[in-house]
C-alpha atoms as a PDB file:
ATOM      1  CA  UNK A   1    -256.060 -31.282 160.673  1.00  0.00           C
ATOM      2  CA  UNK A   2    -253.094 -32.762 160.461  1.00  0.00           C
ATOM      3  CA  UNK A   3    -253.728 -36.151 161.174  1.00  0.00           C
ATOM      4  CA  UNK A   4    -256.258 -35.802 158.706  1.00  0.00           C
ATOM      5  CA  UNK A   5    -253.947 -34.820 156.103  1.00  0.00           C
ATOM      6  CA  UNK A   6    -251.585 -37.983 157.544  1.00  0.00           C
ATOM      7  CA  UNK A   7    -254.692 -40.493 156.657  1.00  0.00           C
ATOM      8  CA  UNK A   8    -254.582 -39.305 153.677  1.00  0.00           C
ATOM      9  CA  UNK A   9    -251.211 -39.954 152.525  1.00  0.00           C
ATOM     10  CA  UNK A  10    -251.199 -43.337 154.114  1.00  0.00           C
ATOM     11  CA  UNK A  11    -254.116 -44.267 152.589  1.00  0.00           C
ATOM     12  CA  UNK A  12    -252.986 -43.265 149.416  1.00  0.00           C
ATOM     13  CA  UNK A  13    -250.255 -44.709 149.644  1.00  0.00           C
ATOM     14  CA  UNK A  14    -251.492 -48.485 150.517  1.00  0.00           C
ATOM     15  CA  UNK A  15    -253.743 -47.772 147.124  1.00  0.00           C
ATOM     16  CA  UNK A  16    -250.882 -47.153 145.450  1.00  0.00           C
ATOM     17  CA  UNK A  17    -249.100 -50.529 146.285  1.00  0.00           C
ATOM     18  CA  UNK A  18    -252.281 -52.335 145.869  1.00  0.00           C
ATOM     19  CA  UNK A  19    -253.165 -51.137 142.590  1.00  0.00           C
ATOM     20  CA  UNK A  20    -250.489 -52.401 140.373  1.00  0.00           C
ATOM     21  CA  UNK A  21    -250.782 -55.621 142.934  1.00  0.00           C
ATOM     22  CA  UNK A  22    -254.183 -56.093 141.170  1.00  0.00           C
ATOM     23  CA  UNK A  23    -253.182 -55.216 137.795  1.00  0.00           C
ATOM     24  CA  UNK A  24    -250.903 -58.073 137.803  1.00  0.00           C
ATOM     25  CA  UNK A  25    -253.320 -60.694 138.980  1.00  0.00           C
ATOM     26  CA  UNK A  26    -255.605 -60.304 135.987  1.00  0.00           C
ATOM     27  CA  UNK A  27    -252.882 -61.182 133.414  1.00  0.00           C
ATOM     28  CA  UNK A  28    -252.715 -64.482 134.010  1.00  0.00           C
ATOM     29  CA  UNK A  29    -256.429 -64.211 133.527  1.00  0.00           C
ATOM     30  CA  UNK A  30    -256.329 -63.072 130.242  1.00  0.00           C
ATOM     31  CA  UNK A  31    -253.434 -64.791 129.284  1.00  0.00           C
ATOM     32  CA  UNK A  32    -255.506 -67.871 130.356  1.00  0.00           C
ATOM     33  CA  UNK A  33    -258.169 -66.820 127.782  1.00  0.00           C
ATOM     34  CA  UNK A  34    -258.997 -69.898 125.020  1.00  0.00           C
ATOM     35  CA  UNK A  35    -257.009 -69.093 121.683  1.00  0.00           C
ATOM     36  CA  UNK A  36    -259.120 -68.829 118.877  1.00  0.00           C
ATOM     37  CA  UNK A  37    -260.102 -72.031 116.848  1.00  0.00           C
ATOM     38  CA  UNK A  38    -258.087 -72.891 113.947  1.00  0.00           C
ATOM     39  CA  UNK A  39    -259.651 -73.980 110.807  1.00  0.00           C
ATOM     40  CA  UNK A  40    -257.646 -76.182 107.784  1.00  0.00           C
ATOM     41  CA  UNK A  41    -258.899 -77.271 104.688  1.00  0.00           C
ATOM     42  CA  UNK A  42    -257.279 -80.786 104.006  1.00  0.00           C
ATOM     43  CA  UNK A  43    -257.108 -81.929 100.440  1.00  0.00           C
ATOM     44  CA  UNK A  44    -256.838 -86.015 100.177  1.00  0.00           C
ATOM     45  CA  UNK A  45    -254.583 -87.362  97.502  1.00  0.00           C
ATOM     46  CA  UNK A  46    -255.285 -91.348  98.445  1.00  0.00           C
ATOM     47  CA  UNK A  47    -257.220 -91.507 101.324  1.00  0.00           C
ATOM     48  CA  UNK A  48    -261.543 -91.508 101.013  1.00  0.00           C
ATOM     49  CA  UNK A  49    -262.710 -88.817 103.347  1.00  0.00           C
ATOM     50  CA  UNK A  50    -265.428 -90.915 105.103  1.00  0.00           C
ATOM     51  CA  UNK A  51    -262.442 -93.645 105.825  1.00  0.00           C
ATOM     52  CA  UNK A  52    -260.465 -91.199 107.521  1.00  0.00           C
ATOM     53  CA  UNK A  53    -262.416 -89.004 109.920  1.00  0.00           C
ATOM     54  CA  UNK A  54    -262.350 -91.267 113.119  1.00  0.00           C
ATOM     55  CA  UNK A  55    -258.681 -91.086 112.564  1.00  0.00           C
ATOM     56  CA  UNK A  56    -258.436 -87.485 112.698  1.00  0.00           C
ATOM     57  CA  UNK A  57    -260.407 -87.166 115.767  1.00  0.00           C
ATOM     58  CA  UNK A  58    -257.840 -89.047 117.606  1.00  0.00           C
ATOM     59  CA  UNK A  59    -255.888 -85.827 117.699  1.00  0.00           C
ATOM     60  CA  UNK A  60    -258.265 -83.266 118.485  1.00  0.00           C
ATOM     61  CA  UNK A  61    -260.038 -81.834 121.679  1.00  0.00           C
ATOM     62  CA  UNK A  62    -262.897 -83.822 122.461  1.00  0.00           C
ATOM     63  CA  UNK A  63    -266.207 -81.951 122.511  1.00  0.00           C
ATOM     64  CA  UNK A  64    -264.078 -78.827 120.834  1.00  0.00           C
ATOM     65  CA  UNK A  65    -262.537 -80.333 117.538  1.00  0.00           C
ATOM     66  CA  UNK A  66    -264.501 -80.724 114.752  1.00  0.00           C
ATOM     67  CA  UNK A  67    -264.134 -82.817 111.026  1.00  0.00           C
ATOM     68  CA  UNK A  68    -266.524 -81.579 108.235  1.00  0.00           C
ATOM     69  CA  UNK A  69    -266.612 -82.412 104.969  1.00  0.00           C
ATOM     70  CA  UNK A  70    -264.144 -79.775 102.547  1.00  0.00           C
ATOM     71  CA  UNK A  71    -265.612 -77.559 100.199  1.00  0.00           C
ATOM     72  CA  UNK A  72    -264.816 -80.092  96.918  1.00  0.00           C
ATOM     73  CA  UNK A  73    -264.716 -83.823  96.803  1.00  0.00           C
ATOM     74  CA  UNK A  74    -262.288 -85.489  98.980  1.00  0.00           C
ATOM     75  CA  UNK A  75    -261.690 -82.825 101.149  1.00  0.00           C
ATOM     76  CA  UNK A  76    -262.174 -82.320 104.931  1.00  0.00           C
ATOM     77  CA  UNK A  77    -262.422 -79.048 107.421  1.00  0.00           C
ATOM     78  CA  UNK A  78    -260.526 -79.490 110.442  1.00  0.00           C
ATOM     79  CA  UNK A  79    -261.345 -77.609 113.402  1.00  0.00           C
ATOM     80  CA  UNK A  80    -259.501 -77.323 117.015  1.00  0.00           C
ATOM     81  CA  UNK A  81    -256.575 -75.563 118.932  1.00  0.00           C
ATOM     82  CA  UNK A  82    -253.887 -74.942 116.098  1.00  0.00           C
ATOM     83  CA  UNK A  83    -251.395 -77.452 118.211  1.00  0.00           C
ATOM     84  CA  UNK A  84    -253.847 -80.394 117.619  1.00  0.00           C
ATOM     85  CA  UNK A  85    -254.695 -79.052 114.222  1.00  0.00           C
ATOM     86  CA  UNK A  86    -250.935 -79.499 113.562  1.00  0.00           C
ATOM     87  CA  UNK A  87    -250.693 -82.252 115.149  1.00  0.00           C
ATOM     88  CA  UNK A  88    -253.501 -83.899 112.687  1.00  0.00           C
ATOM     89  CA  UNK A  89    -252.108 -82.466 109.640  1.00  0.00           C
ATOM     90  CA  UNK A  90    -248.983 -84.313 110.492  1.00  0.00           C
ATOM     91  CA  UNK A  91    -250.700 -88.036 110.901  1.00  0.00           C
ATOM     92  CA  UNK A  92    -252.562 -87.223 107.724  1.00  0.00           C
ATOM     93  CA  UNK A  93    -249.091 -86.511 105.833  1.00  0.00           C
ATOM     94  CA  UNK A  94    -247.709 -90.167 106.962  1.00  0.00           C
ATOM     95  CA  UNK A  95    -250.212 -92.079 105.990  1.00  0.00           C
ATOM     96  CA  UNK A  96    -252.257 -90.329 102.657  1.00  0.00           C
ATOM     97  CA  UNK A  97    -249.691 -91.970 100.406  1.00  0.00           C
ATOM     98  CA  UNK A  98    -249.852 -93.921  97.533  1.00  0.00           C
ATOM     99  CA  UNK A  99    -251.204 -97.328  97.956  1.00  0.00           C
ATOM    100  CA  UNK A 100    -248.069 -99.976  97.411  1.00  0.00           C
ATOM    101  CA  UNK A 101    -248.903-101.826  93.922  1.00  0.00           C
ATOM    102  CA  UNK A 102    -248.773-105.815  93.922  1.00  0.00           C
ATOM    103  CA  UNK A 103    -248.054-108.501  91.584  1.00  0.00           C
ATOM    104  CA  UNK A 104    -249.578-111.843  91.965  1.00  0.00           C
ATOM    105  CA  UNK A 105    -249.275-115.148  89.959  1.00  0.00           C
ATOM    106  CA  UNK A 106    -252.042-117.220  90.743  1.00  0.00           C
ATOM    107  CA  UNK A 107    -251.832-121.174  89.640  1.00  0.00           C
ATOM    108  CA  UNK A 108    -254.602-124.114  89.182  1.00  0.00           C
ATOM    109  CA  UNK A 109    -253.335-126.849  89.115  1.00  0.00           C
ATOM    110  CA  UNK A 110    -255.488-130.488  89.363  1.00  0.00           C
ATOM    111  CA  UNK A 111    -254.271-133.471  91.497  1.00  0.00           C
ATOM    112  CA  UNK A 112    -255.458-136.840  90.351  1.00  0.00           C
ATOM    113  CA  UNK A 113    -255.771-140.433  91.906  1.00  0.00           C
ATOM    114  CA  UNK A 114    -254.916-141.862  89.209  1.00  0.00           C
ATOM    115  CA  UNK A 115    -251.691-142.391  87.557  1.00  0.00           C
ATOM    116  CA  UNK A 116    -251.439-140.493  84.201  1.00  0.00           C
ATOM    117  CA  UNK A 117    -249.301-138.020  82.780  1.00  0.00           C
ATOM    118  CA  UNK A 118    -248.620-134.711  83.839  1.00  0.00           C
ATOM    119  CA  UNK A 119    -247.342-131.654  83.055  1.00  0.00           C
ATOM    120  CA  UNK A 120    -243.704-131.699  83.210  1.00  0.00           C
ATOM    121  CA  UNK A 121    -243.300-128.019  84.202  1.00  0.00           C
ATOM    122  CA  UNK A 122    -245.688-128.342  86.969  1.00  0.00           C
ATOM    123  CA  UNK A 123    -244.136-131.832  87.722  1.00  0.00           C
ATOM    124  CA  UNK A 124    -240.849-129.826  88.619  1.00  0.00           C
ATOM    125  CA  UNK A 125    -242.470-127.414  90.574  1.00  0.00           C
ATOM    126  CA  UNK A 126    -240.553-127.145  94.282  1.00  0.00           C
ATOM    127  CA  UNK A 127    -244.041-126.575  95.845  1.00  0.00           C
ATOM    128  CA  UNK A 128    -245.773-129.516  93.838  1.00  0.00           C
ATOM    129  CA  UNK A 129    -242.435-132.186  94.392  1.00  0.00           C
ATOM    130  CA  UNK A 130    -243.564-131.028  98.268  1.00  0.00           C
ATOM    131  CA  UNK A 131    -247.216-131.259  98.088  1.00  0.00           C
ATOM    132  CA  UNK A 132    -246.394-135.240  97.061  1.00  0.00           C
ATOM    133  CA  UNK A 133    -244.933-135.808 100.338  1.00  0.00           C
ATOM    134  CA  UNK A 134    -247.989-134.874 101.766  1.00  0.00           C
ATOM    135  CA  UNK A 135    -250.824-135.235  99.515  1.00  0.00           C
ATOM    136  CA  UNK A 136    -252.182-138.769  97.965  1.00  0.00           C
ATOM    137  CA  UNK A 137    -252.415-137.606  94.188  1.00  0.00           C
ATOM    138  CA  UNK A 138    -250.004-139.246  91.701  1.00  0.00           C
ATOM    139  CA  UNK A 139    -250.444-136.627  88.924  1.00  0.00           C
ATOM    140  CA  UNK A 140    -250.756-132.810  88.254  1.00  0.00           C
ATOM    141  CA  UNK A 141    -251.778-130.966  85.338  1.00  0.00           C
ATOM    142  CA  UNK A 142    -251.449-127.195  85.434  1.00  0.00           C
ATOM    143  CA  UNK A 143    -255.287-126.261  84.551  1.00  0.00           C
ATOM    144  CA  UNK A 144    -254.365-122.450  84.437  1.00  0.00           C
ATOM    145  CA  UNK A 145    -251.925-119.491  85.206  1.00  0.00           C
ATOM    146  CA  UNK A 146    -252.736-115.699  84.925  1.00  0.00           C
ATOM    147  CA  UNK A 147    -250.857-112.796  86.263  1.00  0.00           C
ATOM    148  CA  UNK A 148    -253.139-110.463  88.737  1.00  0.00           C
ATOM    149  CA  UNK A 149    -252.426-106.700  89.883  1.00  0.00           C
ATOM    150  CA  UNK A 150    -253.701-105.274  92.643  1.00  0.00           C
ATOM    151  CA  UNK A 151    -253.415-101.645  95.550  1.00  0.00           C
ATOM    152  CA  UNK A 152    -252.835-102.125  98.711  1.00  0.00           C
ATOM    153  CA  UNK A 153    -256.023-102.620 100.782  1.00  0.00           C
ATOM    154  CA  UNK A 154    -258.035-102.722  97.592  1.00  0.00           C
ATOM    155  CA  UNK A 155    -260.338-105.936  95.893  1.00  0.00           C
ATOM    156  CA  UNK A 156    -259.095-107.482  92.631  1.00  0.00           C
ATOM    157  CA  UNK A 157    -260.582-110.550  91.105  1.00  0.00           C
ATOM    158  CA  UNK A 158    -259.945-112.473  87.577  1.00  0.00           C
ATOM    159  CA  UNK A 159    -261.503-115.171  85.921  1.00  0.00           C
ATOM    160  CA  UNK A 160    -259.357-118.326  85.005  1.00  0.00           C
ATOM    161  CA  UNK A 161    -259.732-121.837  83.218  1.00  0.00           C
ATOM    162  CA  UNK A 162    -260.368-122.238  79.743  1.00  0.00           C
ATOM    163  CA  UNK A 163    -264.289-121.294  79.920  1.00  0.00           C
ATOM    164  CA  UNK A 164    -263.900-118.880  83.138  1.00  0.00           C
ATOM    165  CA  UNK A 165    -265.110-121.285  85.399  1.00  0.00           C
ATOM    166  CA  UNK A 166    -263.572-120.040  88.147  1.00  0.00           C
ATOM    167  CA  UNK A 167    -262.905-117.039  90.140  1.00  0.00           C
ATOM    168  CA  UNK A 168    -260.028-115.817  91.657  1.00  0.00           C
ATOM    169  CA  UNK A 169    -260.152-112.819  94.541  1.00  0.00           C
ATOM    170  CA  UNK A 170    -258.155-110.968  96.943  1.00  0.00           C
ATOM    171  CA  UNK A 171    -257.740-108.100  98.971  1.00  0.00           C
ATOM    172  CA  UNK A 172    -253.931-107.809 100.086  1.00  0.00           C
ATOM    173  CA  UNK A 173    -252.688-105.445 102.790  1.00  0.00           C
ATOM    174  CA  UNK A 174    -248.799-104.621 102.986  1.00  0.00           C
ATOM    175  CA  UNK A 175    -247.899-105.245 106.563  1.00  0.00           C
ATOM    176  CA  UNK A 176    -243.582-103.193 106.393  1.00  0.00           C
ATOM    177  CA  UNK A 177    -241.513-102.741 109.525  1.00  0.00           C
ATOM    178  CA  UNK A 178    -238.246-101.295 109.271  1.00  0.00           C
ATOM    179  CA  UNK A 179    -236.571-104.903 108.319  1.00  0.00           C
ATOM    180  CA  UNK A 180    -239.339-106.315 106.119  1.00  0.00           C
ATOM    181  CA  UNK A 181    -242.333-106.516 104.165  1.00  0.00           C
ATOM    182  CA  UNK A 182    -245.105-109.065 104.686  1.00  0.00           C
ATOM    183  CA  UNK A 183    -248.097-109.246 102.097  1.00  0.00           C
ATOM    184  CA  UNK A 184    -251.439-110.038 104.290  1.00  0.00           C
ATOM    185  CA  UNK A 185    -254.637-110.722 102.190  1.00  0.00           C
ATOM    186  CA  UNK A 186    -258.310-112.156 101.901  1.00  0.00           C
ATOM    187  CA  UNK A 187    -257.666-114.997  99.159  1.00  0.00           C
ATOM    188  CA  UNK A 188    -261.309-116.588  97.324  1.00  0.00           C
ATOM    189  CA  UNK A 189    -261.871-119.057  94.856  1.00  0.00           C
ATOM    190  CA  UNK A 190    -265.485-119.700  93.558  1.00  0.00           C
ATOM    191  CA  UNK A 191    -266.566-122.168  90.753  1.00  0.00           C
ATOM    192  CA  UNK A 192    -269.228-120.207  88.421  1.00  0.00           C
ATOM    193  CA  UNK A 193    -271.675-122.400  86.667  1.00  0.00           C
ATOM    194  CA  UNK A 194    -273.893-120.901  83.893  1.00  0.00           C
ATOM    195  CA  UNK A 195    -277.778-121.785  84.549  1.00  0.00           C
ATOM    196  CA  UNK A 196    -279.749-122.638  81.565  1.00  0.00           C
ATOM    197  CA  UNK A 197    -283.171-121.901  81.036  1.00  0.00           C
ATOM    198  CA  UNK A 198    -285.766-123.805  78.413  1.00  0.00           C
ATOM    199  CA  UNK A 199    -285.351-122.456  75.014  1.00  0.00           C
ATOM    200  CA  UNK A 200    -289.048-120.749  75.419  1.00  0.00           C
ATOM    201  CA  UNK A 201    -288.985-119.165  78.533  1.00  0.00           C
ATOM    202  CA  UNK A 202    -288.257-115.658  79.249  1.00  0.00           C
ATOM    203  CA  UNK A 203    -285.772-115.365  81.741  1.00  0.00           C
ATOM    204  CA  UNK A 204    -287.076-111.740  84.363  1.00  0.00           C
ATOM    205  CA  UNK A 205    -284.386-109.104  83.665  1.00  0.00           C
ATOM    206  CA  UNK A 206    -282.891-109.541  87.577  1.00  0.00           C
ATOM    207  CA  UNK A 207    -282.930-113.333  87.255  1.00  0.00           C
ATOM    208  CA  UNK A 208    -279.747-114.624  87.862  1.00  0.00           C
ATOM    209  CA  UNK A 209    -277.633-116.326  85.136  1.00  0.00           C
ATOM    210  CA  UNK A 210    -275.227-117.822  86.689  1.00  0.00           C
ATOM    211  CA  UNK A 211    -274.567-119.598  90.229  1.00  0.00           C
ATOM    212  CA  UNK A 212    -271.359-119.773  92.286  1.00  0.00           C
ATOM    213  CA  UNK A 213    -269.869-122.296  94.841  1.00  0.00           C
ATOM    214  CA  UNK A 214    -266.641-121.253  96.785  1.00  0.00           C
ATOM    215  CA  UNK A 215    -264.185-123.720  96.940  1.00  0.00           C
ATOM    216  CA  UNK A 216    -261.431-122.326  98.941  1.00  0.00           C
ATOM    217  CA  UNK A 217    -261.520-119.091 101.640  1.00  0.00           C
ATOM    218  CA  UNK A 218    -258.849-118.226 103.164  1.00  0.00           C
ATOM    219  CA  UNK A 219    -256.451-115.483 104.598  1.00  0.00           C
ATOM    220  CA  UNK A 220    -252.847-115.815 105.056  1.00  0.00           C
ATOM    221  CA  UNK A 221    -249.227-114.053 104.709  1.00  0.00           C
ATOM    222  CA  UNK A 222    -246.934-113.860 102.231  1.00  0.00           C
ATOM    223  CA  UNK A 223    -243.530-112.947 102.234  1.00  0.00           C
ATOM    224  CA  UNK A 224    -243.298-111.323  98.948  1.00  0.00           C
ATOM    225  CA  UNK A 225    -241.153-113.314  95.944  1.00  0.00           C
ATOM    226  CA  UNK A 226    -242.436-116.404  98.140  1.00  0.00           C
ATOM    227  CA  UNK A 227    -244.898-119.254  96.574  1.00  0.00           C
ATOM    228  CA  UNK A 228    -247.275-120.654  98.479  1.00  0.00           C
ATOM    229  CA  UNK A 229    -250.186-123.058  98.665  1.00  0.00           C
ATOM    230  CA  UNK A 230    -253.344-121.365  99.370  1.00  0.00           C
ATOM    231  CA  UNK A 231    -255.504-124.736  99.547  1.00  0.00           C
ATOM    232  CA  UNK A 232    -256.958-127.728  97.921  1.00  0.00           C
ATOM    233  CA  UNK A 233    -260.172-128.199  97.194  1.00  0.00           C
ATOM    234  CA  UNK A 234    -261.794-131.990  96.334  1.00  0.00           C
ATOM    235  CA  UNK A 235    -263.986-132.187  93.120  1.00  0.00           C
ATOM    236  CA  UNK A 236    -266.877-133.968  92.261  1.00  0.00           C
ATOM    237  CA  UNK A 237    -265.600-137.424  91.708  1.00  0.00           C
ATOM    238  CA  UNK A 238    -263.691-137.497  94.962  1.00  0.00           C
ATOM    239  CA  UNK A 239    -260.402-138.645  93.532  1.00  0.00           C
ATOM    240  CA  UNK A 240    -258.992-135.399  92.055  1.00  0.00           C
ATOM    241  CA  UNK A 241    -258.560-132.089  93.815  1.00  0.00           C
ATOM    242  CA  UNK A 242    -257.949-128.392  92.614  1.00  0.00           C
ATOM    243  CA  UNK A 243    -254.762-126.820  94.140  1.00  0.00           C
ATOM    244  CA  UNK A 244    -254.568-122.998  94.675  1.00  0.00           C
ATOM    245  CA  UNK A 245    -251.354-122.089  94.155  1.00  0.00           C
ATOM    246  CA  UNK A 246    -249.838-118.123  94.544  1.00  0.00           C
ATOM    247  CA  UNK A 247    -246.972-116.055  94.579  1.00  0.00           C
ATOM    248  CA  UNK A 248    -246.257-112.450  95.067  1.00  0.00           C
ATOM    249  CA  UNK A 249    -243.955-109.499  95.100  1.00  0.00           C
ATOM    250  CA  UNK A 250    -244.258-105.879  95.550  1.00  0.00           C
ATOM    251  CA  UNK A 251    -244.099-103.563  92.519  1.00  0.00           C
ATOM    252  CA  UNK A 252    -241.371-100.642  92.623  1.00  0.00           C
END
């Protein structure tokens, strides 16, 4: 009986070390346990919603995170762990800002063969006294000057010469470190001729009414308050060219 009674109190006492042994070895378990998703509704102040979204998956858990589309127009849901969650809200914050506004002046001027006069303001220029060193044209007439405005990563175009023959376009993209700024853009000019049609035909509501031919393409960077040559482009007579000429700043 009483080793009976022994076995029993040994036995209950192994239980009772093993017990809170146990205990202890789930915690981690449940302290292991996935924390619930956190959801955020993002509200866009620049940025277009459909530009943005492979951004924001950068941050977030793959096969877990999730971007949907908010409950108003430019909106997103965000969906993940809330340290990624944060961590996307943050990226969002540095770059939805306001798009830098530019200022370009945009110049045609017309090189000639042939010796004539020019404009004397043009004449002057710094960037036309160096385009003699290394172009063969004798003369320069300023054709026409305009002032353009444009947003960062955005299209702008304006017409310019007297019948708004020609087409100006660019796309600029601010390029800033923390020492400087650099203005890097798309730069067109097209030549627009008007088609005419016999005085008794009916022209078809889509047919076109006017054709285009693009005389200079290129891109290139600007260091802003800079002037630059863009390019020249020959005309039809082979002895006079049109000059693209452009300068730029950044607006405060």
């Amino acid at each position: 009986m009483k080793k009976a009674i022994l076995a029993f109190v040994a036995l209950a006492l192994v239980m009772a070390v093993i017990a809170p042994a146990f205990s202890q070895e789930t915690v981690p378990e449940k302290s292991g346990m996935k924390a619930p998703l956190k959801k955020e509704v993002v509200l866009l102040k620049y940025l277009k919603a459909d530009k943005v979204q492979n951004f924001i998956y950068t941050f977030l858990t793959p096969g877990v995170g999730r971007v949907t589309s908010g409950p108003t127009e430019g909106s997103l849901v965000i969906s993940d762990n809330p340290e990624n969650v944060e961590q996307a809200l943050q990226a969002i914050k540095k770059i939805d800002v306001k798009p830098a506004d530019l200022q370009f002046t945009v110049q045609l001027v017309l090189g000639s063969e042939t010796s004539g006069e020019g404009d004397d303001v043009i004449q002057r220029d710094p960037v036309v006294t160096e385009l003699r060193n290394l172009l063969r044209y004798k003369s320069y007439n300023l054709l026409d000057s305009t002032v353009i405005r444009a947003m960062d990563g955005s299209d702008s175009e304006v017409r310019l010469g007297k019948k708004g023959d020609f087409e100006f376009y660019v796309r600029p993209k601010v390029i800033k470190d923390e020492k400087s700024s650099l203005i890097q853009m798309e730069v067109r000019l097209r030549q627009i001729f008007l088609l005419s049609y016999p005085a008794n035909a009916v022209p078809a509501p889509n047919q076109p009414y006017e054709r285009s031919t693009t005389l200079i393409g290129s891109t290139l960077n600007l260091k802003p308050g800079t002037k630059t040559v863009v390019g020249v482009s020959k005309l039809d007579g082979g002895d006079k060219g049109l000059i693209l000429i452009i300068s730029g700043k950044i607006v405060d």
